[in-house]
Protein backbone atom coordinates (compact mmCIF):
# COMPACT_ATOMS: atom_id res chain seq x y z
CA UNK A 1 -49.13 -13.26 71.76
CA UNK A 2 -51.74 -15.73 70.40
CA UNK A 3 -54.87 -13.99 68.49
CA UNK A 4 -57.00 -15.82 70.57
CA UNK A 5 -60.64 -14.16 68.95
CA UNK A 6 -58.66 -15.11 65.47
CA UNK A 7 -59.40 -18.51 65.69
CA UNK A 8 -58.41 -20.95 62.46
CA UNK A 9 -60.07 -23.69 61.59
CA UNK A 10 -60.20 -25.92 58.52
CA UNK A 11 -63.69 -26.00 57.73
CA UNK A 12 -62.96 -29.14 54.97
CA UNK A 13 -62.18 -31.37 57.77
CA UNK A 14 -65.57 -30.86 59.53
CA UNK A 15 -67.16 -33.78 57.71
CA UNK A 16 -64.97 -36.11 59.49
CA UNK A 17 -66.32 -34.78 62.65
CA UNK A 18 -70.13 -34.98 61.56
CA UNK A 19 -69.86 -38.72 61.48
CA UNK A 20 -70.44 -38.67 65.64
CA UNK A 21 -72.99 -35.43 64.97
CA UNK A 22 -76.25 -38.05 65.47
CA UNK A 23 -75.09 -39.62 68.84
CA UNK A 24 -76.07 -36.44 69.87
CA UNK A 25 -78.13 -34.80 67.79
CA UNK A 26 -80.51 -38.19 66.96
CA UNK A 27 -82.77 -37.21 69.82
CA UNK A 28 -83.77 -34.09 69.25
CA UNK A 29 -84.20 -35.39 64.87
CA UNK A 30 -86.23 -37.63 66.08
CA UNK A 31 -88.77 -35.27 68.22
CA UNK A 32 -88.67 -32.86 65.54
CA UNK A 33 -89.94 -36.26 63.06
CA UNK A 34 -92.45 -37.15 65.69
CA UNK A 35 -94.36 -33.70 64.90
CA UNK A 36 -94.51 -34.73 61.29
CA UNK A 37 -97.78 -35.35 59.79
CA UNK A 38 -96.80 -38.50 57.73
CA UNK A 39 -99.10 -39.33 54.49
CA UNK A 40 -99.11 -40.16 50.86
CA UNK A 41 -97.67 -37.81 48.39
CA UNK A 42 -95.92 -35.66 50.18
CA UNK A 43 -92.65 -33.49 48.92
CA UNK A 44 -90.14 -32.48 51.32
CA UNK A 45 -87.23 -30.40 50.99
CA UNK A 46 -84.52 -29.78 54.20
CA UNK A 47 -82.57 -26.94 53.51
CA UNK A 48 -78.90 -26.64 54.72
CA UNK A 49 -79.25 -30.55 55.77
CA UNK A 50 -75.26 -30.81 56.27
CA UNK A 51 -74.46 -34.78 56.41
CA UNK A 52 -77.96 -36.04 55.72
CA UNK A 53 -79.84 -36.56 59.50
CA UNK A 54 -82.99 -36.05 59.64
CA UNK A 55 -83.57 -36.16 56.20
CA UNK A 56 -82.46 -39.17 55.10
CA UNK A 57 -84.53 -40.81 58.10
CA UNK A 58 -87.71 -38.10 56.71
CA UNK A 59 -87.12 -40.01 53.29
CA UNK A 60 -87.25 -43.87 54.89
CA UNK A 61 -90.36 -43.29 56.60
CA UNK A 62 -92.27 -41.47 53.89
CA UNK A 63 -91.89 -44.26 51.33
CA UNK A 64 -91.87 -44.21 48.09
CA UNK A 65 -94.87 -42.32 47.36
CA UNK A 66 -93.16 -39.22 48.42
CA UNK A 67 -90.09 -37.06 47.12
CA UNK A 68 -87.68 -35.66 49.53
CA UNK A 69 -84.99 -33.22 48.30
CA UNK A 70 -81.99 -31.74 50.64
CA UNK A 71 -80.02 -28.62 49.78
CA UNK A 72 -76.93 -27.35 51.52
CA UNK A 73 -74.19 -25.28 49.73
CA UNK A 74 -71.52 -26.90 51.74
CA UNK A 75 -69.56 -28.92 49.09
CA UNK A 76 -67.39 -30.70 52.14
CA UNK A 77 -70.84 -32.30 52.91
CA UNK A 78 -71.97 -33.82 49.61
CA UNK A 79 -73.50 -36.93 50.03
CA UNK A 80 -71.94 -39.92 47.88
CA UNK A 81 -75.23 -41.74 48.02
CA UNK A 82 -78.01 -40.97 45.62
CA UNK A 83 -80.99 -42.47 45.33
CA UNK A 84 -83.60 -42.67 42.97
């Protein structure tokens, strides 16, 4: 018998899978970035942001008068990019 409520997964392959996460997730990031009160100066910080969405979109419209910082202790999900 197969231990059905056992299930195993590989939780390092999930950030293959995150790659099609915004098709699906983009519009509901991008209502919660409407309801954003956008100015100068402004530090952000997204915790458990996984792959990057919304924050790296958070950090594009900001500019470069603001700092925007994402934690997430999921090491599967670092982000090769850094910017600076």
């Amino acid at each position: 018998m197969r231990p059905y409520l056992q299930p195993r997964f590989d939780f390092a392959l999930l950030p293959d899978l995150c790659d099609e996460l915004p098709f699906w997730s983009a519009p509901f990031g991008l209502k919660l970035l409407d309801l954003i009160e956008y100015r100068r100066n402004i530090t952000a910080l997204d915790i458990g942001f996984g792959c990057g969405f919304p924050l790296i979109e958070l950090a594009m419209r900001l500019g470069p008068t603001c700092t925007v910082y994402g934690i997430d202790p999921w090491d599967e999900a670092k982000c090769p990019v850094r910017g600076g």
